[in-house]
N, C-alpha and C. Protein backbone atom coordinates (compact mmCIF):
# COMPACT_ATOMS: atom_id res chain seq x y z
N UNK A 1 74.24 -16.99 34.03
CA UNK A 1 74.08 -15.92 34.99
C UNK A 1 73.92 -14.58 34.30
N UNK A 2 74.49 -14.38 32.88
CA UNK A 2 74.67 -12.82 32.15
C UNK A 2 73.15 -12.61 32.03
N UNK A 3 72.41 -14.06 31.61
CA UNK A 3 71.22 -13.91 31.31
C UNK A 3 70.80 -13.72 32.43
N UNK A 4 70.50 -14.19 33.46
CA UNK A 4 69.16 -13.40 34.10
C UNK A 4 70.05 -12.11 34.58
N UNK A 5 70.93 -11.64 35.04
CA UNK A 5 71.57 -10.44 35.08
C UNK A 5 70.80 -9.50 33.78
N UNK A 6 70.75 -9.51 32.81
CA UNK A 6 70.10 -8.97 32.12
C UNK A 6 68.73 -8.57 31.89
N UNK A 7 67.93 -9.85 32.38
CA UNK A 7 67.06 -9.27 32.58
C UNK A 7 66.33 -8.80 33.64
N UNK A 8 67.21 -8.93 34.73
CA UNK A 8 66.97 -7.89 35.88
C UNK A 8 67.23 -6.63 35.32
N UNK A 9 68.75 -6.32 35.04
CA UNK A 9 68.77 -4.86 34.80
C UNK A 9 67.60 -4.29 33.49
N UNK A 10 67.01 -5.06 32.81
CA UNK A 10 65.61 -4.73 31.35
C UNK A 10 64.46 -4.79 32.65
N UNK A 11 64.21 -5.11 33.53
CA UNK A 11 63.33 -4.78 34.57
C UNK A 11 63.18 -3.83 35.24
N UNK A 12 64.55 -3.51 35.89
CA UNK A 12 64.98 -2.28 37.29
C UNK A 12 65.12 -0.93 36.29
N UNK A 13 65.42 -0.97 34.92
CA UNK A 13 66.31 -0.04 33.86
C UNK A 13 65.25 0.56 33.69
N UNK A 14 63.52 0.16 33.62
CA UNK A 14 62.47 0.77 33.58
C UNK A 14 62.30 1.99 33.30
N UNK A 15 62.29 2.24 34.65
CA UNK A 15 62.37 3.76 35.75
C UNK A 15 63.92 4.35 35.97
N UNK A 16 64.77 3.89 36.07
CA UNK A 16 66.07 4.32 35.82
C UNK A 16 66.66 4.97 34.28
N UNK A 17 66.29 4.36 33.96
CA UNK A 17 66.75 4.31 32.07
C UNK A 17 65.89 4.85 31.39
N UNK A 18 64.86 3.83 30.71
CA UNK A 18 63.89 4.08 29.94
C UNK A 18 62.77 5.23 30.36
N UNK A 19 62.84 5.60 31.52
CA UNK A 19 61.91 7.11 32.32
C UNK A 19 62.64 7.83 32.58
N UNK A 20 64.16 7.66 32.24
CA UNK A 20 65.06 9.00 32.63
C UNK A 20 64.89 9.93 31.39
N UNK A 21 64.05 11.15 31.14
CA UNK A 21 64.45 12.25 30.83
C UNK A 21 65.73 12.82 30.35
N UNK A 22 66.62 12.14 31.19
CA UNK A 22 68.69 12.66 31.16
C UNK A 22 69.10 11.61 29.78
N UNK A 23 68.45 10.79 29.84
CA UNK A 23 69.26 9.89 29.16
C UNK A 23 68.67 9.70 27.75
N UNK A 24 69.01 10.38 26.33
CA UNK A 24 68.32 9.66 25.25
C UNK A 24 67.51 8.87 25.20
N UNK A 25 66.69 8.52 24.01
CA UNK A 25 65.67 7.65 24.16
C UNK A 25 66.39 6.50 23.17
N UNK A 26 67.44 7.02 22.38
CA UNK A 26 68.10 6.49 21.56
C UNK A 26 69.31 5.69 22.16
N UNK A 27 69.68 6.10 23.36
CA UNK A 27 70.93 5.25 24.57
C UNK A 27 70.30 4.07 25.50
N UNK A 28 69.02 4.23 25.16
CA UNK A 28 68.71 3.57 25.99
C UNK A 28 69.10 2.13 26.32
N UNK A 29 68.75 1.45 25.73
CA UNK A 29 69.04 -0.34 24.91
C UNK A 29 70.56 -0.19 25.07
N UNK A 30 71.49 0.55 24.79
CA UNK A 30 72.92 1.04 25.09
C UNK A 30 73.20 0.72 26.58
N UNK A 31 72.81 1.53 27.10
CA UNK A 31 72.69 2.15 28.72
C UNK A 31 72.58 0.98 29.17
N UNK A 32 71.60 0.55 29.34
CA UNK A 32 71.08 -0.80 29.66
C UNK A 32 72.22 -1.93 29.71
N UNK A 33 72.48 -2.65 28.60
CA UNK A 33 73.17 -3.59 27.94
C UNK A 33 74.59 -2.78 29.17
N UNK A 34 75.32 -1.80 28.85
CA UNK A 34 76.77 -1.22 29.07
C UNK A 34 76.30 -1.97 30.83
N UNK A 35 75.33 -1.49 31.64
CA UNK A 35 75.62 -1.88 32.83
C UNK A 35 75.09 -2.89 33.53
N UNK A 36 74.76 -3.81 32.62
CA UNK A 36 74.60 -5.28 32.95
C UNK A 36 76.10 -5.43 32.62
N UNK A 37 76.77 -5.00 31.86
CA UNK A 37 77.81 -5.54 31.33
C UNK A 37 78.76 -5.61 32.56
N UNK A 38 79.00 -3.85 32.83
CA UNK A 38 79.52 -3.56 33.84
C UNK A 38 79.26 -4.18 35.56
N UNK A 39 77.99 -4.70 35.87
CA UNK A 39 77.78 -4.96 37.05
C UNK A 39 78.73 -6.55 36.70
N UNK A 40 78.41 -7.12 35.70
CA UNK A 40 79.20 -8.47 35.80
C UNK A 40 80.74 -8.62 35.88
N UNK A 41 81.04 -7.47 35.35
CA UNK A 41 82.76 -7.42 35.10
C UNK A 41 83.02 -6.94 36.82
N UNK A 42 82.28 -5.89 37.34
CA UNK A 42 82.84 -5.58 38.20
C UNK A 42 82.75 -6.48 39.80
N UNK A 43 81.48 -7.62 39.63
CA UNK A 43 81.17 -8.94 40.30
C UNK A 43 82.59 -9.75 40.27
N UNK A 44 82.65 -10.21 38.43
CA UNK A 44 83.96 -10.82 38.45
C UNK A 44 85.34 -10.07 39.28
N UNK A 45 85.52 -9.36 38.80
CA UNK A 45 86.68 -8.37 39.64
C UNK A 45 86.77 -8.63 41.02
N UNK A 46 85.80 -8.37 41.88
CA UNK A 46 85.51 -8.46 43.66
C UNK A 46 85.77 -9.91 43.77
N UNK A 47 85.15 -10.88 43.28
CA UNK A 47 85.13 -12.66 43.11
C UNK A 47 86.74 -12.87 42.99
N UNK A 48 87.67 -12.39 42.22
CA UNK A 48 88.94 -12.51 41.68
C UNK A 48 89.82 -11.46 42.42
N UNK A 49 89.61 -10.67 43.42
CA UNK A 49 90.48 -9.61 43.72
C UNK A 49 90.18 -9.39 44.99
N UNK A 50 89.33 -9.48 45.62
CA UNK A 50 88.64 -9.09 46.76
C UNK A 50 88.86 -10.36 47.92
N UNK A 51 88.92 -10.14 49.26
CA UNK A 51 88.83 -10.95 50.54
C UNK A 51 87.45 -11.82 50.26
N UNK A 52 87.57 -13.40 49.87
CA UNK A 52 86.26 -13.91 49.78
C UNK A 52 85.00 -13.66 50.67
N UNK A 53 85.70 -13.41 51.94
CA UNK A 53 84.48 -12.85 52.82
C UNK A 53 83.65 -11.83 52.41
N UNK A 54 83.83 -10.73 51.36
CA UNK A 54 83.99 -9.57 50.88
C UNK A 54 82.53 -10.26 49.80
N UNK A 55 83.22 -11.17 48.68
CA UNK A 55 82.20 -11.91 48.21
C UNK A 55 81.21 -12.66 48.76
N UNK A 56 81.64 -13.84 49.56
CA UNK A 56 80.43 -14.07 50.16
C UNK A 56 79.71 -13.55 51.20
N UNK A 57 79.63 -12.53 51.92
CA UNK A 57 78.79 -11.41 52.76
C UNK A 57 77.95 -11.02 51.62
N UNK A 58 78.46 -10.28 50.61
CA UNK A 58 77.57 -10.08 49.29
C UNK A 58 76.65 -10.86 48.77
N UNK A 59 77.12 -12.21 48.56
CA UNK A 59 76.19 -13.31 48.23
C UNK A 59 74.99 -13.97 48.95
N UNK A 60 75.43 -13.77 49.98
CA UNK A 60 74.45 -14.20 51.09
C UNK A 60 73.25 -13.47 51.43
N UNK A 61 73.38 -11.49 50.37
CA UNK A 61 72.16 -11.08 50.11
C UNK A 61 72.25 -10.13 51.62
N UNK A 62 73.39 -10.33 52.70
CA UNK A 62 73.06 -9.20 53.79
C UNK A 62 73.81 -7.60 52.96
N UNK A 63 73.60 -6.27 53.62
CA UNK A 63 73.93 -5.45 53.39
C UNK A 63 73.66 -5.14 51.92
N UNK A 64 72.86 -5.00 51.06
CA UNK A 64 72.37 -5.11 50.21
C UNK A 64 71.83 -3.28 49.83
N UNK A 65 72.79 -2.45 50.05
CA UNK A 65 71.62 -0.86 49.73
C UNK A 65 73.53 -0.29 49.25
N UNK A 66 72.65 0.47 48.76
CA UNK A 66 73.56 1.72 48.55
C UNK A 66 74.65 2.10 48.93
N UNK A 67 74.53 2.06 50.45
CA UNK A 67 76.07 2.58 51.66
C UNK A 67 76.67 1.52 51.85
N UNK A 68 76.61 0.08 51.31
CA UNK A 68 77.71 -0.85 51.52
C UNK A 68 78.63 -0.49 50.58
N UNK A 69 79.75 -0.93 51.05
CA UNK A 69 81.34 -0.26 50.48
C UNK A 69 81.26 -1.42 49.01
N UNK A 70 80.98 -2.48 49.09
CA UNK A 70 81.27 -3.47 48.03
C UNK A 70 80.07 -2.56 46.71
N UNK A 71 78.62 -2.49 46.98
CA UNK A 71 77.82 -1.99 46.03
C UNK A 71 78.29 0.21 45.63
N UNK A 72 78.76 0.33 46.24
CA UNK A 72 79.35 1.47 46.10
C UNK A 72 80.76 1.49 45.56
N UNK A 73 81.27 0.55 45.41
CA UNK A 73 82.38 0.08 44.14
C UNK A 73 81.69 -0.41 42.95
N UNK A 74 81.21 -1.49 42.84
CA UNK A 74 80.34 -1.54 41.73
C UNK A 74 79.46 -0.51 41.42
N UNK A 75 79.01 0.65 41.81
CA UNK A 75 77.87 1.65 41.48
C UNK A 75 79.46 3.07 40.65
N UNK A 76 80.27 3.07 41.50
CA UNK A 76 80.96 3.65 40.96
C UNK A 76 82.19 3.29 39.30
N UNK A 77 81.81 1.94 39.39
CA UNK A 77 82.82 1.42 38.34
C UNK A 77 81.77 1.56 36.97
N UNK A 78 79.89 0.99 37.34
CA UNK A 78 78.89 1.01 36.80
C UNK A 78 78.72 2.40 35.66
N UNK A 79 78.72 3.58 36.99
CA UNK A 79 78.74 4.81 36.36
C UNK A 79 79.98 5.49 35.46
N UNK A 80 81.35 5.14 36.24
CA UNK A 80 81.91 5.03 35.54
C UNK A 80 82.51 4.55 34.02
N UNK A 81 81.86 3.48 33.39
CA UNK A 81 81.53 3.36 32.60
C UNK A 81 80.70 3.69 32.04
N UNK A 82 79.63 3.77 32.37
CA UNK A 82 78.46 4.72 31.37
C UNK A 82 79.04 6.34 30.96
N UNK A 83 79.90 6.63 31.79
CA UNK A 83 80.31 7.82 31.43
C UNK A 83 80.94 8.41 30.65
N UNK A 84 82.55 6.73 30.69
CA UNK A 84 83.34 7.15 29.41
C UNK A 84 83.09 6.04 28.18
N UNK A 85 82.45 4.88 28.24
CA UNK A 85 81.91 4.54 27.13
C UNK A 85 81.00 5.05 26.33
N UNK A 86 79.75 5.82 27.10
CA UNK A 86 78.59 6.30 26.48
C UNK A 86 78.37 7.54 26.47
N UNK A 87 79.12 8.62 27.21
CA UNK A 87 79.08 9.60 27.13
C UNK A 87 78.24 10.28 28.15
N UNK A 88 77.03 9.46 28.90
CA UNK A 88 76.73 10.19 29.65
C UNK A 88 76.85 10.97 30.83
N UNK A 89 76.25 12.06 30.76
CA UNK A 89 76.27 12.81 32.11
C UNK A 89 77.01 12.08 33.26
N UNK A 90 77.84 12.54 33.92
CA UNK A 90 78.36 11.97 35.29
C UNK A 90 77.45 11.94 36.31
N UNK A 91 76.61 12.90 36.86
CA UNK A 91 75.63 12.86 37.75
C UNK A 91 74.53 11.89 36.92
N UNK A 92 74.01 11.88 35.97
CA UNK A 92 73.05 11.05 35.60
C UNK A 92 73.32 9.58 35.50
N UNK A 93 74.60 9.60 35.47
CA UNK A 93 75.44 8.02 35.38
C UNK A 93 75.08 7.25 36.73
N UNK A 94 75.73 8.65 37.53
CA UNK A 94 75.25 7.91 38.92
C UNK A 94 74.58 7.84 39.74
N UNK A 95 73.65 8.61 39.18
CA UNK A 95 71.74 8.69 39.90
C UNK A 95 71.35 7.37 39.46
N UNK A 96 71.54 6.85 37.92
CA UNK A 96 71.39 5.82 37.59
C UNK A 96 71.80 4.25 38.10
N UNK A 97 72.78 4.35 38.15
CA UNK A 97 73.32 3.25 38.80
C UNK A 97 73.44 3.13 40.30
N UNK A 98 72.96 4.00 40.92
CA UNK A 98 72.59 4.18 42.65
C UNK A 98 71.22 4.25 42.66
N UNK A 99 70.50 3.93 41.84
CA UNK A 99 68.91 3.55 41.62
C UNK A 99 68.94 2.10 41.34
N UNK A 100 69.75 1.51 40.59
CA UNK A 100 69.39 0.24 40.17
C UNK A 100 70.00 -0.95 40.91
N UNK A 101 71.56 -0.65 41.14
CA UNK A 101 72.21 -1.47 41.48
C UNK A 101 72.46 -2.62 43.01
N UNK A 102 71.52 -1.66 43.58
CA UNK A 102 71.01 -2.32 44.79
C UNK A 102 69.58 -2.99 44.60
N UNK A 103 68.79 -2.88 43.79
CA UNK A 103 67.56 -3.77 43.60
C UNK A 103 67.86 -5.16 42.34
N UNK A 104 69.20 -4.39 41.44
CA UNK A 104 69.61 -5.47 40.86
C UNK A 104 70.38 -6.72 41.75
N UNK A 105 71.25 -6.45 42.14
CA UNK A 105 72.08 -7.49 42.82
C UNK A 105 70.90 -8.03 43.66
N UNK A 106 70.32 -7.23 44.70
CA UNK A 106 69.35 -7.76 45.70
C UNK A 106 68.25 -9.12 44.72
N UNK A 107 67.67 -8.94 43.88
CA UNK A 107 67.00 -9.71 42.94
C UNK A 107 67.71 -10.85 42.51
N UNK A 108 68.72 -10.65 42.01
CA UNK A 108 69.59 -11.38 41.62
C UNK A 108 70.19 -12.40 43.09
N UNK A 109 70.60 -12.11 44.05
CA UNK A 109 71.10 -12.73 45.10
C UNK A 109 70.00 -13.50 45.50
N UNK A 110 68.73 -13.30 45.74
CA UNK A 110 67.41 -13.68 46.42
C UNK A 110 67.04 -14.96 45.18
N UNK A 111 67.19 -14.44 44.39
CA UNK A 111 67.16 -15.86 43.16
C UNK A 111 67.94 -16.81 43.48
N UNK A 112 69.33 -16.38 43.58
CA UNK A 112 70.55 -17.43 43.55
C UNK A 112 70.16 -18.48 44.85
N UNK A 113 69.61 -17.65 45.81
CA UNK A 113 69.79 -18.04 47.37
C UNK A 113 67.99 -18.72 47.12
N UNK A 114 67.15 -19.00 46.55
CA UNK A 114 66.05 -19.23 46.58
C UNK A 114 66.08 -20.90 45.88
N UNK A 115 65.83 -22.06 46.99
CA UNK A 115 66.06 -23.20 46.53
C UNK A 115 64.77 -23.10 45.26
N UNK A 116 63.66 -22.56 45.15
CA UNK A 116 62.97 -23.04 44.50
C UNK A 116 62.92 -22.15 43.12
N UNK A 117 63.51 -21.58 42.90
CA UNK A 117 64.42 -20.82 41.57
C UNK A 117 64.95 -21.66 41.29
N UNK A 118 65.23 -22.46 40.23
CA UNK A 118 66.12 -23.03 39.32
C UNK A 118 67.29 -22.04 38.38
N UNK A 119 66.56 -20.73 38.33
CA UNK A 119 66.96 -20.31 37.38
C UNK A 119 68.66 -20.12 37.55
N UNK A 120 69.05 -19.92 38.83
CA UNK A 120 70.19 -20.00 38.98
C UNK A 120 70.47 -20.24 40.23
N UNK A 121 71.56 -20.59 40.36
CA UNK A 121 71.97 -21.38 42.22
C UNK A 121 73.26 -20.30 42.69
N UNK A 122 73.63 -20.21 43.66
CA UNK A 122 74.65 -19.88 44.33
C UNK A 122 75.99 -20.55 43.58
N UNK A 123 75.91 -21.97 43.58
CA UNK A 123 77.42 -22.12 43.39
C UNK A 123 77.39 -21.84 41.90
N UNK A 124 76.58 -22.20 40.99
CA UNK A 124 76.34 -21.15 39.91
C UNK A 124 76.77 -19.81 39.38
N UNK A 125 76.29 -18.92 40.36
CA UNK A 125 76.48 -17.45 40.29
C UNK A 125 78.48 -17.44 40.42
N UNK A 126 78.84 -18.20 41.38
CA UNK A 126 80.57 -18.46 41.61
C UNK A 126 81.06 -18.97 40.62
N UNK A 127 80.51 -19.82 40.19
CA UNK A 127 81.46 -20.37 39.08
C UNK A 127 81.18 -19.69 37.50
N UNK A 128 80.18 -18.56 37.45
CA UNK A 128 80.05 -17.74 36.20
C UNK A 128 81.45 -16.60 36.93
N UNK A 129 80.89 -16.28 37.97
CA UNK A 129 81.99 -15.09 38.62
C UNK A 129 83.78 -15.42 38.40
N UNK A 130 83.65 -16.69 38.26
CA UNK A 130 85.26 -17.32 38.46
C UNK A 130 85.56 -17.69 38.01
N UNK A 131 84.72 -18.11 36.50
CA UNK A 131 85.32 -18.75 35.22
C UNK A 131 84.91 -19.90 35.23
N UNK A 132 84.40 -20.51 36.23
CA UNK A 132 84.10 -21.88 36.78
C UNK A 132 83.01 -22.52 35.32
N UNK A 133 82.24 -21.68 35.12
CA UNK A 133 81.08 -22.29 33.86
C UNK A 133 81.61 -22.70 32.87
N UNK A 134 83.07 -22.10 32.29
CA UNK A 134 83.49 -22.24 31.34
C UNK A 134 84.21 -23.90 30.75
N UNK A 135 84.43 -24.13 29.81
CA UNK A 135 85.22 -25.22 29.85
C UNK A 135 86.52 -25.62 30.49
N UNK A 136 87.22 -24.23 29.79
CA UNK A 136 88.65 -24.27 29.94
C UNK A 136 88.87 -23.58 30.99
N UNK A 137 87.90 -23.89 32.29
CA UNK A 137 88.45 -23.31 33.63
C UNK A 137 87.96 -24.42 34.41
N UNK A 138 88.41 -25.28 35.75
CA UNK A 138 87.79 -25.79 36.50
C UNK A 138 87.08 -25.01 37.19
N UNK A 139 85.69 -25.49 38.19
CA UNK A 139 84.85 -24.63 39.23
C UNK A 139 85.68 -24.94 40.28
N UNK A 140 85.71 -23.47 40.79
CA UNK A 140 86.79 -23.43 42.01
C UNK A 140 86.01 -23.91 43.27
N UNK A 141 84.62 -23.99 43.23
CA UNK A 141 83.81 -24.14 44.14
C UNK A 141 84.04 -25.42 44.02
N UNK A 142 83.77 -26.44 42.55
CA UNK A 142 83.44 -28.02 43.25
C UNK A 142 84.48 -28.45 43.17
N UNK A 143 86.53 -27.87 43.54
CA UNK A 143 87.63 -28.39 43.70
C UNK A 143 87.22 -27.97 44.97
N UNK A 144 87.45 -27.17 45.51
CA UNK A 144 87.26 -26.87 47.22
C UNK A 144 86.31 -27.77 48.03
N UNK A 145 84.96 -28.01 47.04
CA UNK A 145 84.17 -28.67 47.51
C UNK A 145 84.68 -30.10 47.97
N UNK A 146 85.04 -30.83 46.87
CA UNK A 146 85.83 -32.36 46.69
C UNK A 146 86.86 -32.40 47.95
N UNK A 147 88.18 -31.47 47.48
CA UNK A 147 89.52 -31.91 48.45
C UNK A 147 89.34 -31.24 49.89
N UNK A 148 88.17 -29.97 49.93
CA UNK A 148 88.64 -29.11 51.29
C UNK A 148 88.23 -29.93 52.27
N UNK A 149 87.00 -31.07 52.26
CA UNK A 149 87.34 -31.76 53.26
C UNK A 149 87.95 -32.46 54.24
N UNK A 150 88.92 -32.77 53.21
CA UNK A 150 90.33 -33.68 53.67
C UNK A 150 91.24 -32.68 54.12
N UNK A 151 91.11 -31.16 54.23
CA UNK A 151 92.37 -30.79 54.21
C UNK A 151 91.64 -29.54 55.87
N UNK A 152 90.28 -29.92 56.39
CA UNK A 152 89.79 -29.01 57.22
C UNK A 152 88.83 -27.86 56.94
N UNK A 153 88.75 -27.61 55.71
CA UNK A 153 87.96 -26.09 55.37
C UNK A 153 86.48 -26.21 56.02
N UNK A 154 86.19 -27.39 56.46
CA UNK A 154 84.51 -27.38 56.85
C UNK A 154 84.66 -27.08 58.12
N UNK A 155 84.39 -26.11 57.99
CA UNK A 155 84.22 -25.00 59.95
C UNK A 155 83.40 -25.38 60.65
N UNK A 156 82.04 -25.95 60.13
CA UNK A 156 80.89 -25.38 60.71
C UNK A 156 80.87 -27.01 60.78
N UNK A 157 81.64 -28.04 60.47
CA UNK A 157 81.19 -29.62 60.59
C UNK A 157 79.93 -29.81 60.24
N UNK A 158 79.33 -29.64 58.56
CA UNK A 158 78.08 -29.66 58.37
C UNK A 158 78.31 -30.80 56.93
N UNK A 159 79.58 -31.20 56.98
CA UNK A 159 79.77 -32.17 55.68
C UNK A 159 79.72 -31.19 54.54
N UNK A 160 80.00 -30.37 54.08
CA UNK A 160 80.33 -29.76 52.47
C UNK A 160 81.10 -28.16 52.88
N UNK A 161 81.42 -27.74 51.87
CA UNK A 161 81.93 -26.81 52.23
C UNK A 161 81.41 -25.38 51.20
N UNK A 162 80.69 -24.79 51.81
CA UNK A 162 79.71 -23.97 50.98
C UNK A 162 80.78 -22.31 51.66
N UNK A 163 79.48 -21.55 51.21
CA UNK A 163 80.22 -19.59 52.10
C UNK A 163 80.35 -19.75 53.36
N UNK A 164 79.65 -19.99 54.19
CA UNK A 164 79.71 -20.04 55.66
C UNK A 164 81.10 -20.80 56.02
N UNK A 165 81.60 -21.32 55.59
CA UNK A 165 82.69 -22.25 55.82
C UNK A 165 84.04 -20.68 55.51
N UNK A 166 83.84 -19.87 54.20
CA UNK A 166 84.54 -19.60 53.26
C UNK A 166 84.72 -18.20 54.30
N UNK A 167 83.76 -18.00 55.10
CA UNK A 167 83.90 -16.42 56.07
C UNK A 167 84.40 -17.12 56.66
N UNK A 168 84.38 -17.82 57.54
CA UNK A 168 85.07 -18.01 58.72
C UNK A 168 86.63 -18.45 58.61
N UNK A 169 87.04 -19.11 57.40
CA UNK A 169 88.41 -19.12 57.02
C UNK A 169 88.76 -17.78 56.42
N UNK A 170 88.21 -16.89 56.38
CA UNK A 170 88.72 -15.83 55.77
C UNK A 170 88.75 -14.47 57.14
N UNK A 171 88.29 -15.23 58.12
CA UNK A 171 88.08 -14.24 59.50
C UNK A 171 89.64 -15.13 59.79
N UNK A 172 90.23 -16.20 59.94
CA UNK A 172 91.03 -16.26 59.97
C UNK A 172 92.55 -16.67 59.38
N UNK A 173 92.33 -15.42 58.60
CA UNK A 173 93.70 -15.31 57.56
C UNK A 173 93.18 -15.23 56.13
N UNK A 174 92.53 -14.50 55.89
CA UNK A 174 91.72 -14.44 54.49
C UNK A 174 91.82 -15.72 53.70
N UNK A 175 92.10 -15.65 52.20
CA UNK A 175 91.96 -16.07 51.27
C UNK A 175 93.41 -17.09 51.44
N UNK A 176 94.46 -16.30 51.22
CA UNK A 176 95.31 -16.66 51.59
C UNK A 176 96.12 -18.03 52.65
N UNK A 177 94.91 -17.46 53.76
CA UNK A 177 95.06 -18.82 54.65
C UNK A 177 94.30 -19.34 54.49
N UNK A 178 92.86 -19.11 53.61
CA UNK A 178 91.89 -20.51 53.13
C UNK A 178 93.05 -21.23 52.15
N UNK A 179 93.71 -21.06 51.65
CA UNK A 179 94.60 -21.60 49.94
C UNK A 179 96.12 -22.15 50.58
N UNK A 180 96.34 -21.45 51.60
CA UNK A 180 96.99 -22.25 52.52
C UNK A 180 97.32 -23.61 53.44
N UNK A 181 95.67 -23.15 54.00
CA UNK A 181 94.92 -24.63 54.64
C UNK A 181 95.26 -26.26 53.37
N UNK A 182 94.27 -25.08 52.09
CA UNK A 182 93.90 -26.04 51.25
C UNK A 182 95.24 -26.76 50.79
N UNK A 183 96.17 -26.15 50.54
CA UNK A 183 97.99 -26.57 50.16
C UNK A 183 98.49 -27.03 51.15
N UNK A 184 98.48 -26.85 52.16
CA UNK A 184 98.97 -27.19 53.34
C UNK A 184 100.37 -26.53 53.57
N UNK A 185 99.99 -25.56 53.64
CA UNK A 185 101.43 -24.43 54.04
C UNK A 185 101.09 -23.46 54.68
C-alpha cells in the first residue's frame, strides 16, 4: 500500500510540490517522501484510534474533499509535519497538503474500491493500516471475517463480513460493541 501511496503523492506532488515556488527545489523529493509518509502514519492512527465507522465512511471513498473532519485531520497532521520536520513555511505546508490530500486519498480509495485494479484491494489497504500485512500481526479483517459469522457481525445477511457490516455495528455501539458482539460480552 506505501507503494502506490507513493506514487500517488510523485503524481498529485506535481503541481503542489515540484511547481510550488514556496518550496525549494532542493526539498522537494523531501517534501514529497515526508507526506506520503505522513498521510500513512496518520491513516494508521484513524484505523487504530478512531470509531471504525470513521474509517470505513473514508474507505468507501464518500466525503472525500477538504471540509471532511477525517481529511482535515490528516491535512493538518500532514502539514504539520512538513513544518517541524522540514522546516517549511506553515501556510505553504498547508496550501500544500489541502491541495493534495484530497485527490491523494480519493485516487487511492477509487483503486482500492476498483475490482479491476489489482494493484491494491480494500481489505488490503486494512490490513497495511492495521498491521494486518505484516507477519507478526494477524489481519484483523480475515479474523473478523472467519469467526464474526458465528458470533452475528453480518448485518446486512450477505454471507461475509466486509465495511457495510462494520458501520452498522458501529451505529450501534461503536467499536467497542462490534469487539463485544465478537467476545460475547
Amino acid at each position: 500500500m506505501l507503494e502506490q501511496l507513493n506514487q500517488l503523492v510523485q503524481e498529485f506532488g506535481q503541481d503542489a510540490v515540484v511547481k510550488n515556488e514556496a518550496i525549494p527545489n532542493e526539498q522537494n523529493e523531501a517534501v514529497l517522501k515526508e507526506t506520503s509518509n505522513s498521510i500513512f502514519s496518520s491513516l494508521q492512527k484513524i484505523a487504530t484510534e478512531a470509531d471504525l465507522s470513521q474509517i470505513a465512511g473514508l474507505l468507501q471513498g464518500k466525503d472525500i474533499n477538504k471540509n471532511d473532519p477525517t481529511i482535515q485531520k490528516i491535512t493538518d497532521e500532514v502539514s504539520n509535519s512538513l513544518t517541524q520536520k522540514l522546516g517549511i513555511n506553515s501556510t505553504t505546508a498547508i496550501s500544500t497538503a489541502t491541495s493534495m490530500i484530497p485527490k491523494v486519498l480519493s485516487s487511492l480509495i477509487n483503486k482500492a474500491n476498483d475490482p479491476k485494479d489489482k494493484s491494491i484491494s480494500l481489505s488490503g489497504l486494512l490490513d497495511a493500516l492495521t498491521g494486518g500485512d505484516s507477519p507478526e500481526h494477524a489481519s484483523i479483517m480475515d479474523a473478523i471475517g472467519k469467526y464474526g459469522l458465528h458470533f452475528g457481525l453480518d448485518q446486512n445477511s450477505d454471507g461475509k463480513i466486509d465495511l457495510e457490516d462494520a458501520k452498522e455495528l458501529t451505529k450501534k455501539g461503536g467499536l467497542g460493541g462490534m469487539l463485544g458482539k465478537l467476545f460475547g460480552k
